[in-house]
N, C-alpha and C. Protein backbone atom coordinates (compact mmCIF):
# COMPACT_ATOMS: atom_id res chain seq x y z
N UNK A 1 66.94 -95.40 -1.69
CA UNK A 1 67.04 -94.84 -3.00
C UNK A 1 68.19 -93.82 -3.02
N UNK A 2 69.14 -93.86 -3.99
CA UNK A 2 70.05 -93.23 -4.30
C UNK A 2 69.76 -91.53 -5.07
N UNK A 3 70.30 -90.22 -4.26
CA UNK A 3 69.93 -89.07 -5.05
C UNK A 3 71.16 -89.15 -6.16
N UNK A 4 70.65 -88.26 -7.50
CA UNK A 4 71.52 -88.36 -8.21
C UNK A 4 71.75 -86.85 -8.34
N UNK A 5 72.81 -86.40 -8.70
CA UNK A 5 73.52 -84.72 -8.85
C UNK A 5 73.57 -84.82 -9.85
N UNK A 6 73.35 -83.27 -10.59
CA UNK A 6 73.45 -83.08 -11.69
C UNK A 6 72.31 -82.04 -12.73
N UNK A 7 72.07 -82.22 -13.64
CA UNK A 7 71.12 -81.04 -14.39
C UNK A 7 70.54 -82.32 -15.34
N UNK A 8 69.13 -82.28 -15.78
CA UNK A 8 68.02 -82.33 -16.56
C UNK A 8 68.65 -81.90 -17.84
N UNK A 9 68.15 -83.04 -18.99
CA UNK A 9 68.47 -82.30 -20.56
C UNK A 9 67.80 -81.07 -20.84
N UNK A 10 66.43 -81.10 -19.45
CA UNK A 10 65.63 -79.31 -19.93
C UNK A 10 66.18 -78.24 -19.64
N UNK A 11 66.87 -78.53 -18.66
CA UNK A 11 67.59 -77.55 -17.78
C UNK A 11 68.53 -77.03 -18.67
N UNK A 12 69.06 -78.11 -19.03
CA UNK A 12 70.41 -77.43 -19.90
C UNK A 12 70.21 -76.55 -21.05
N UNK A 13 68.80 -77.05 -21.86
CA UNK A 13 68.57 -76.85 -22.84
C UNK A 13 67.54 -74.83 -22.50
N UNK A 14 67.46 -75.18 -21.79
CA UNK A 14 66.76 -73.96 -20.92
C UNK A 14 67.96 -72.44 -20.69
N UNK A 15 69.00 -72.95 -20.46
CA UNK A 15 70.40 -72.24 -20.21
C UNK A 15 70.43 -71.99 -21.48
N UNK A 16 70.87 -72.78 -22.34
CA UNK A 16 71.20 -72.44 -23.98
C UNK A 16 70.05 -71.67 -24.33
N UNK A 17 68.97 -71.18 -24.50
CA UNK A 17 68.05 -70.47 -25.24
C UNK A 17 68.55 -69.32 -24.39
N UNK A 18 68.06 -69.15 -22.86
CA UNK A 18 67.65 -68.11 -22.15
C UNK A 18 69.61 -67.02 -23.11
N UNK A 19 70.44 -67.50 -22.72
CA UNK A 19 71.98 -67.19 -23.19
C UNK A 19 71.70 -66.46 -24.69
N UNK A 20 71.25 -67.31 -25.32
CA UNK A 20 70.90 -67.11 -26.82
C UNK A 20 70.53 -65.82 -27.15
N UNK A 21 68.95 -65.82 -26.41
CA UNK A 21 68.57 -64.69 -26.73
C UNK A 21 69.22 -63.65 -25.56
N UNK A 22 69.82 -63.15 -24.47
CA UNK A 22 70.91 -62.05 -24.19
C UNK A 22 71.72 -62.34 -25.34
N UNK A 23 72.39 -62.69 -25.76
CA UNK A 23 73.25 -62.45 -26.82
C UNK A 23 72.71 -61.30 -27.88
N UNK A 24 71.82 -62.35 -28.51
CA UNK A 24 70.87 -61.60 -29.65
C UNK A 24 70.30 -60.28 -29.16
N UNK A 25 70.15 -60.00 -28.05
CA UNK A 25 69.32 -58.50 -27.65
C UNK A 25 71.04 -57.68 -27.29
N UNK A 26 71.70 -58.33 -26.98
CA UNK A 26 73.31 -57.59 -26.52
C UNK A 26 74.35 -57.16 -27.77
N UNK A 27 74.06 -57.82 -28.65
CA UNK A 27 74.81 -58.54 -29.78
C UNK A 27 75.02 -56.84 -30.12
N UNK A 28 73.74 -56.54 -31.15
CA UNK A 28 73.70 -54.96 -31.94
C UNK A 28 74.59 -53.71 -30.90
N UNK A 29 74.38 -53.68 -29.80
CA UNK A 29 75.02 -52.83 -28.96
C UNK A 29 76.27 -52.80 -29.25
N UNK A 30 76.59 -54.09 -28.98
CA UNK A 30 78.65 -54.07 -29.13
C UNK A 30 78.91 -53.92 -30.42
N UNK A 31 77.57 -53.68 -31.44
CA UNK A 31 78.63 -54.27 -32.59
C UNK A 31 78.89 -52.26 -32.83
N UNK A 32 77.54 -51.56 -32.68
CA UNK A 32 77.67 -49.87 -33.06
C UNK A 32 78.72 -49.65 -31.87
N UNK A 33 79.60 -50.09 -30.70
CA UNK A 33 80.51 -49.55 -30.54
C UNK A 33 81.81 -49.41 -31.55
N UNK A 34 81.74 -50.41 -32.04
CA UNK A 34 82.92 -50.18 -33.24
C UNK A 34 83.23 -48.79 -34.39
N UNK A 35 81.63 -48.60 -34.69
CA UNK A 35 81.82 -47.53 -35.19
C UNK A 35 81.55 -46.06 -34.11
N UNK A 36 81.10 -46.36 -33.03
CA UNK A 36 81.42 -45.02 -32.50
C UNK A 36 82.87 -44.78 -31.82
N UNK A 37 83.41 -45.89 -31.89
CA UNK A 37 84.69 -45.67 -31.58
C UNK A 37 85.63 -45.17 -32.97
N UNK A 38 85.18 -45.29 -33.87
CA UNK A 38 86.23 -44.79 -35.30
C UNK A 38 85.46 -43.42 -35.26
N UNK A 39 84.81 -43.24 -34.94
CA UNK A 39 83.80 -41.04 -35.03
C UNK A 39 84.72 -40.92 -33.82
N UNK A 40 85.34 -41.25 -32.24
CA UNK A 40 85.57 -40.80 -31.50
C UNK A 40 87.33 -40.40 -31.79
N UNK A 41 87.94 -41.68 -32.87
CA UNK A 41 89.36 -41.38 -33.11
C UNK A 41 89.31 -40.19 -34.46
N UNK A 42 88.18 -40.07 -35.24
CA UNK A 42 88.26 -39.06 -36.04
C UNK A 42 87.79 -37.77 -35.21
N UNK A 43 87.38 -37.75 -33.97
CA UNK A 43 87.44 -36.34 -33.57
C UNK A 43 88.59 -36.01 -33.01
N UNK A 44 89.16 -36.94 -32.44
CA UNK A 44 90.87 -36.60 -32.18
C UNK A 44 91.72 -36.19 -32.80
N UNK A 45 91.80 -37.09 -34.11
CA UNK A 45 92.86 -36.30 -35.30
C UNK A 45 91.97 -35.04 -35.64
N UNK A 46 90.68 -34.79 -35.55
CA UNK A 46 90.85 -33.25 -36.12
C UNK A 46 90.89 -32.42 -34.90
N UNK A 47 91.21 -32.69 -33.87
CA UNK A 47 91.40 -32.06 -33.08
C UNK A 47 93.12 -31.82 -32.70
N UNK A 48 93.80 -33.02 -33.07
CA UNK A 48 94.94 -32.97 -33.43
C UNK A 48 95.97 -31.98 -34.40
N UNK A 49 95.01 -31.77 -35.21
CA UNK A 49 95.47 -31.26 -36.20
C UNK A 49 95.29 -29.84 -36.31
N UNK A 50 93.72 -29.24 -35.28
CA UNK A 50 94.09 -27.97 -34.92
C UNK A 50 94.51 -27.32 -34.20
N UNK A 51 94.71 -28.17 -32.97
CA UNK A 51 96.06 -27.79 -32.04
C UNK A 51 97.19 -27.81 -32.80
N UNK A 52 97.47 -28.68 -33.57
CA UNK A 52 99.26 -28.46 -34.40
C UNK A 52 99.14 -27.59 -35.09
N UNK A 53 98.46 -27.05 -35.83
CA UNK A 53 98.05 -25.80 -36.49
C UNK A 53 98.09 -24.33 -36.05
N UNK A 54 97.24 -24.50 -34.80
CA UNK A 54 97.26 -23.16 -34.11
C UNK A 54 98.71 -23.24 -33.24
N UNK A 55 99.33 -24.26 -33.02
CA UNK A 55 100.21 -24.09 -32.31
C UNK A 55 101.64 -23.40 -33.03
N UNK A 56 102.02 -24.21 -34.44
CA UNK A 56 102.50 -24.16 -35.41
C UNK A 56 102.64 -22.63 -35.61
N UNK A 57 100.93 -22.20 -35.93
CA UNK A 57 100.61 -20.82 -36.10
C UNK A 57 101.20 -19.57 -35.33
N UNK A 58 100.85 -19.83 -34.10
CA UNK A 58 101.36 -18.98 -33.01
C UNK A 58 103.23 -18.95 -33.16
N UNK A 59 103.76 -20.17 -32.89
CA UNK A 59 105.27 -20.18 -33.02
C UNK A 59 106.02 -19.30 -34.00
N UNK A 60 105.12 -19.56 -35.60
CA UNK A 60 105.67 -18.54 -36.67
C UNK A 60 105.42 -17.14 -36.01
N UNK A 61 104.17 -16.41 -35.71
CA UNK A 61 103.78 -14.83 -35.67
C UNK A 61 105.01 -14.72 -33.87
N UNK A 62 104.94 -15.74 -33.09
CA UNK A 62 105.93 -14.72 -32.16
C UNK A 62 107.43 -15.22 -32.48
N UNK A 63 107.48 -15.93 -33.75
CA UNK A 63 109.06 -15.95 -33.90
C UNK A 63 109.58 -14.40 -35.09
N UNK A 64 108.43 -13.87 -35.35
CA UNK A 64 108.23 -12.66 -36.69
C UNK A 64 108.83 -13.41 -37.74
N UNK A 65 108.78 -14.69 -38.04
CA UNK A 65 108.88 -15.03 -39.06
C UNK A 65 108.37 -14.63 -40.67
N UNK A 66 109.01 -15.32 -41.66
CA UNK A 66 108.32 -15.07 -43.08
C UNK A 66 107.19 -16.07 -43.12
N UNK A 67 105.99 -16.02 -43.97
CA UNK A 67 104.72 -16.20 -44.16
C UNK A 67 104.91 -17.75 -44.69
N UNK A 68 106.25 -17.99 -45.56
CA UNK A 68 106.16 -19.52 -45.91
C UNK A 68 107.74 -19.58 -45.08
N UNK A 69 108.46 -19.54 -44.20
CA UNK A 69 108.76 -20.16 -43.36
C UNK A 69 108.85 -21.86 -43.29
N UNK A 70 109.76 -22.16 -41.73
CA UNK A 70 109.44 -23.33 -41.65
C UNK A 70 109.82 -23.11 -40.36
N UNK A 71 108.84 -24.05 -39.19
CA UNK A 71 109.09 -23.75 -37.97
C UNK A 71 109.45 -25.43 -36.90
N UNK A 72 110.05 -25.47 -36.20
CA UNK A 72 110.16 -26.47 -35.42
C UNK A 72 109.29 -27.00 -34.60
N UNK A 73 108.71 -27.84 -34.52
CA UNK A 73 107.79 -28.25 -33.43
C UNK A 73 108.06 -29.73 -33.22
N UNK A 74 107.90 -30.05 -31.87
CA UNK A 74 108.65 -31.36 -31.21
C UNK A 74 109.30 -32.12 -31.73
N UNK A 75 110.78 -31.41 -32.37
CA UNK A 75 111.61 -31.82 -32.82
C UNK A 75 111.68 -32.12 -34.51
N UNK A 76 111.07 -31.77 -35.44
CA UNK A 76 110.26 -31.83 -36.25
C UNK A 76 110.03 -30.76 -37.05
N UNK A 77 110.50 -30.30 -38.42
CA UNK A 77 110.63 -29.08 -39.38
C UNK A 77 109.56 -28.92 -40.17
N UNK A 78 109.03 -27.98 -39.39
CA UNK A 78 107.38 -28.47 -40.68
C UNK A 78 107.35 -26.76 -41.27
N UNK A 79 107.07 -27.22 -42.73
CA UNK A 79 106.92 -26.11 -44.00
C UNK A 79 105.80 -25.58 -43.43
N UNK A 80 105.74 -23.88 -43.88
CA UNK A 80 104.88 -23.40 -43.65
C UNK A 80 104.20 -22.58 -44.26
N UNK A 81 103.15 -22.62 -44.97
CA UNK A 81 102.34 -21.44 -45.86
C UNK A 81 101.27 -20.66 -44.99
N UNK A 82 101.60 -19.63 -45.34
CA UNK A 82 100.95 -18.54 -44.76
C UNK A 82 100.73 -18.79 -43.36
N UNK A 83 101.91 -18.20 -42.82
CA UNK A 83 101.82 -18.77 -41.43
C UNK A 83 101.36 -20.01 -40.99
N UNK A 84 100.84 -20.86 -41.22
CA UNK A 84 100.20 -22.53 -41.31
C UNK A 84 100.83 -23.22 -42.00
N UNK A 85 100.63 -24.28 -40.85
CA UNK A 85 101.53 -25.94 -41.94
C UNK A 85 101.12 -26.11 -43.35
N UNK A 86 102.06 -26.22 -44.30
CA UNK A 86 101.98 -26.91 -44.86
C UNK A 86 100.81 -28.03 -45.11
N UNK A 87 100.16 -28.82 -46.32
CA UNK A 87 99.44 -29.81 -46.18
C UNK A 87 100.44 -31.02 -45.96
N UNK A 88 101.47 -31.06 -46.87
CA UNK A 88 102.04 -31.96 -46.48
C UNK A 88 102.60 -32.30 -45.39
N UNK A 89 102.85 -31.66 -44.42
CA UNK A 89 103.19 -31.72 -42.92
C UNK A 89 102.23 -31.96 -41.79
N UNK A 90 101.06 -31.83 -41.90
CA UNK A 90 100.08 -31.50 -40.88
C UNK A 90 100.29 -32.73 -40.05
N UNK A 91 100.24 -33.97 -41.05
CA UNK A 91 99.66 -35.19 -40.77
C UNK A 91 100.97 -35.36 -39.09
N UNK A 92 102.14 -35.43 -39.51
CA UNK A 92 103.55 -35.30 -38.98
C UNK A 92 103.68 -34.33 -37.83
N UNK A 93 103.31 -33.44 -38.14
CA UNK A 93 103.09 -32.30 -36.70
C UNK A 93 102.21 -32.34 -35.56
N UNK A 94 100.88 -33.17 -36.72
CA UNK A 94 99.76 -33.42 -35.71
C UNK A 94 100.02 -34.55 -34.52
N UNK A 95 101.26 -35.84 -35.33
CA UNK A 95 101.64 -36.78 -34.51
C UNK A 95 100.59 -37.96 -34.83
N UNK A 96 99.40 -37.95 -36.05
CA UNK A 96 98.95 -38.90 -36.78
C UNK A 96 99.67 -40.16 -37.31
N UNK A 97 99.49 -41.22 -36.73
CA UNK A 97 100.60 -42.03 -37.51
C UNK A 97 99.98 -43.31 -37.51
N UNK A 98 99.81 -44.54 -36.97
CA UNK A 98 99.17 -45.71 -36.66
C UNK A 98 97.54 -45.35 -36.67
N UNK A 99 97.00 -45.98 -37.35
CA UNK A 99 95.29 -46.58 -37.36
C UNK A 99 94.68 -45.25 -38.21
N UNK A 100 95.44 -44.73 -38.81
CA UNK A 100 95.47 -43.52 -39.60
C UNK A 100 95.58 -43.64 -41.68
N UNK A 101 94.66 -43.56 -42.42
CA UNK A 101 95.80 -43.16 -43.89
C UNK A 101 95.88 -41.78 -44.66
N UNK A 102 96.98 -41.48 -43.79
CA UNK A 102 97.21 -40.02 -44.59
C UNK A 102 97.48 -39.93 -46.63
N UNK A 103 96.79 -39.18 -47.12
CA UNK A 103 97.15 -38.67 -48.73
C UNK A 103 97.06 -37.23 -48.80
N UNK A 104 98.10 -36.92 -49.18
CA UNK A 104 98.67 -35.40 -49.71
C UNK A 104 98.63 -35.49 -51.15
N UNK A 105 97.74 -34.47 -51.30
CA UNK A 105 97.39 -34.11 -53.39
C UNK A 105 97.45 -32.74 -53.40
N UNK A 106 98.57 -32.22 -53.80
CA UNK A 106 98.46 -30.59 -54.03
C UNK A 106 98.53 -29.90 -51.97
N UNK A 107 97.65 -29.10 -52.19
CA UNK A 107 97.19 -28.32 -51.05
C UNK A 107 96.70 -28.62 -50.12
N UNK A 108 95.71 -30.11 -50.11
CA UNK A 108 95.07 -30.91 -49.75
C UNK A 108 95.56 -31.82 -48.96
N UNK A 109 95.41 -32.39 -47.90
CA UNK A 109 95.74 -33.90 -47.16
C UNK A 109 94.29 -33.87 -46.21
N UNK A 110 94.58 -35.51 -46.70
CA UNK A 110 93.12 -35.94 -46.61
C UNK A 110 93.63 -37.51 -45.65
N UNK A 111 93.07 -37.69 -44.12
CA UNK A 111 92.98 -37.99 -43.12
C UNK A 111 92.17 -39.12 -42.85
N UNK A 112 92.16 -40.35 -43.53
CA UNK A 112 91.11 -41.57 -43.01
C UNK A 112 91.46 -42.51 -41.67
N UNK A 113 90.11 -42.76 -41.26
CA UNK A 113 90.36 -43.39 -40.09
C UNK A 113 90.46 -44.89 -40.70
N UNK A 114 91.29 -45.53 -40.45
CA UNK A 114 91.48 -47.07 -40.43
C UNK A 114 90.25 -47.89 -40.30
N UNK A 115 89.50 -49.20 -41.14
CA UNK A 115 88.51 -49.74 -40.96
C UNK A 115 87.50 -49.19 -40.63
N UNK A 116 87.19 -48.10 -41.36
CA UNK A 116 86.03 -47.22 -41.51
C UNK A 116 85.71 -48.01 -42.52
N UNK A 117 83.89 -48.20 -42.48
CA UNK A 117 83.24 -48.94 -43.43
C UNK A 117 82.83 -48.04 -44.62
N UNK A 118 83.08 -46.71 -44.86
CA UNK A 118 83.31 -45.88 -46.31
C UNK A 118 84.39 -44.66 -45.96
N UNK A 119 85.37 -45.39 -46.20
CA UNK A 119 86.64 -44.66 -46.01
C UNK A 119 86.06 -42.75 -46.27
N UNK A 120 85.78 -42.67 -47.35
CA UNK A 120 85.98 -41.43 -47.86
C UNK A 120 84.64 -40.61 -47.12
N UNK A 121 84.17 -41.49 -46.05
CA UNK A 121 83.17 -40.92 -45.30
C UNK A 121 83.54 -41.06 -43.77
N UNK A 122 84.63 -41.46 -44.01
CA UNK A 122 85.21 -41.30 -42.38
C UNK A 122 86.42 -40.26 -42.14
N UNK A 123 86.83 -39.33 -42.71
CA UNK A 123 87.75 -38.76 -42.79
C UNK A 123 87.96 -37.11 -42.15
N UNK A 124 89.25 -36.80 -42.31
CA UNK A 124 89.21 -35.06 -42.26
C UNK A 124 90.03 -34.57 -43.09
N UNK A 125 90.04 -33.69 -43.71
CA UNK A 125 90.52 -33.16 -44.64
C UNK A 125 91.05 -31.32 -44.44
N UNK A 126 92.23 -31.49 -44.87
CA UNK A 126 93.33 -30.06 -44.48
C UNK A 126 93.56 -29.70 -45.57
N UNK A 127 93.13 -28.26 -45.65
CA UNK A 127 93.58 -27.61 -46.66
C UNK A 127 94.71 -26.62 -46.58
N UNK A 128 95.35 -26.12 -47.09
CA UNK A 128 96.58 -25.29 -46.49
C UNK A 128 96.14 -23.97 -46.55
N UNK A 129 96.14 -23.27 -45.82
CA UNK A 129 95.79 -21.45 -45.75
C UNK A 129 96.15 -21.07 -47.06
N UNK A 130 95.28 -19.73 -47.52
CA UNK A 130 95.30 -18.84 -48.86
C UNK A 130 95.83 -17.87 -47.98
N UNK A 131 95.85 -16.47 -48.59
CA UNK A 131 96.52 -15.55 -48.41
C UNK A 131 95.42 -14.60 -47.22
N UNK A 132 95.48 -14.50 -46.37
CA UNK A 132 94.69 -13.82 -44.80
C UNK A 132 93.69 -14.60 -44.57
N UNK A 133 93.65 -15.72 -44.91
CA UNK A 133 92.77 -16.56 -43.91
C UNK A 133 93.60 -18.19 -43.55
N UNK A 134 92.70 -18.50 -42.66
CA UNK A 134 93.66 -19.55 -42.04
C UNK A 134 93.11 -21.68 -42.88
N UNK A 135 94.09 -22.12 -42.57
CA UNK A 135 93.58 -23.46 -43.12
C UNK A 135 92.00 -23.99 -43.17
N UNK A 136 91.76 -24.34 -44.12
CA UNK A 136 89.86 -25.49 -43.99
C UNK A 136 90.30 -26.69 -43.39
N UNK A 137 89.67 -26.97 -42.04
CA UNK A 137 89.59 -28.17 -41.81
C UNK A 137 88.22 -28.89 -41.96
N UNK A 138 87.97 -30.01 -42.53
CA UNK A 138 86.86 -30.38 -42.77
C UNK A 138 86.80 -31.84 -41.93
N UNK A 139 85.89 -32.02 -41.04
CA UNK A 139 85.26 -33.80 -40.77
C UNK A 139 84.21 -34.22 -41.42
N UNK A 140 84.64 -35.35 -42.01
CA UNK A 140 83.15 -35.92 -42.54
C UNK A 140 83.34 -37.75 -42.08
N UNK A 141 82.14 -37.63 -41.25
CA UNK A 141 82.07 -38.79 -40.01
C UNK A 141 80.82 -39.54 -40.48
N UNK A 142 80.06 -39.50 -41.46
CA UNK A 142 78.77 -40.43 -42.06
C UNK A 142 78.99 -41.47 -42.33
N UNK A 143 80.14 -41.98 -42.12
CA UNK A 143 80.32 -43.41 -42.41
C UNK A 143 81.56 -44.02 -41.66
N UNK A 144 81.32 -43.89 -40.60
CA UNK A 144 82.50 -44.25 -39.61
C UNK A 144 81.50 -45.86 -39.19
């Protein structure tokens, strides 16, 4: 009698379920990395943005600069109110650029992370300094 090599239609069919369900129990895991990876790039840009800020900051007070100024930073002329960037600059100083959508309205620039599933809930938002206090930075990450 001849052995034959090979796998059983149960066998096979046994592989396909057991696969199936790891998938289905694996599946949800990979998918919430996506969004904890868009909360992890929105803590960067606002972290980005207050290092360029405080850095920005510091450069004006030990250059004794004027209060709206404009100061250089890595190569780069950024306006400055009250000792602090500009809104319209932040985005540029911070070095925000790719997987990013910056909007400047007034005083305001407002910071979305790319393929955030409610944009206007994935964001950070820069306000430009008033007169003795320093810029609002705001994160709002509820919908990353």
């Amino acid at each position: 009698m001849k052995k034959q090599a090979g796998f059983t239609l149960i066998e096979l069919v046994m592989v396909i379920v057991i696969l199936g369900i790891l998938a289905a129990v694996a599946l949800p895991k990979f998918v919430n990395l996506s969004g904890d990876a868009r909360k992890a790039t929105l803590a960067s840009a606002e972290g980005a943005i207050r290092s360029a800020a405080n850095m920005t900051h510091s450069a004006s007070l030990a250059g004794s600069m004027a209060a709206a100024s404009s100061v250089t930073a890595e190569g780069t002329t950024v306006t400055m109110v009250q000792y602090y960037p500009a809104a319209a600059s932040i985005a540029t100083v911070a070095g925000l650029g790719a997987g990013y959508t910056v909007t400047t309205s007034g005083t305001t620039t407002t910071i979305q992370v790319t393929g955030a599933t409610t944009p206007a809930s994935c964001q950070v938002t820069y306000t430009e300094a008033a007169a003795g206090a320093a810029p609002t930075i705001v994160p709002t990450n509820s919908g990353c």
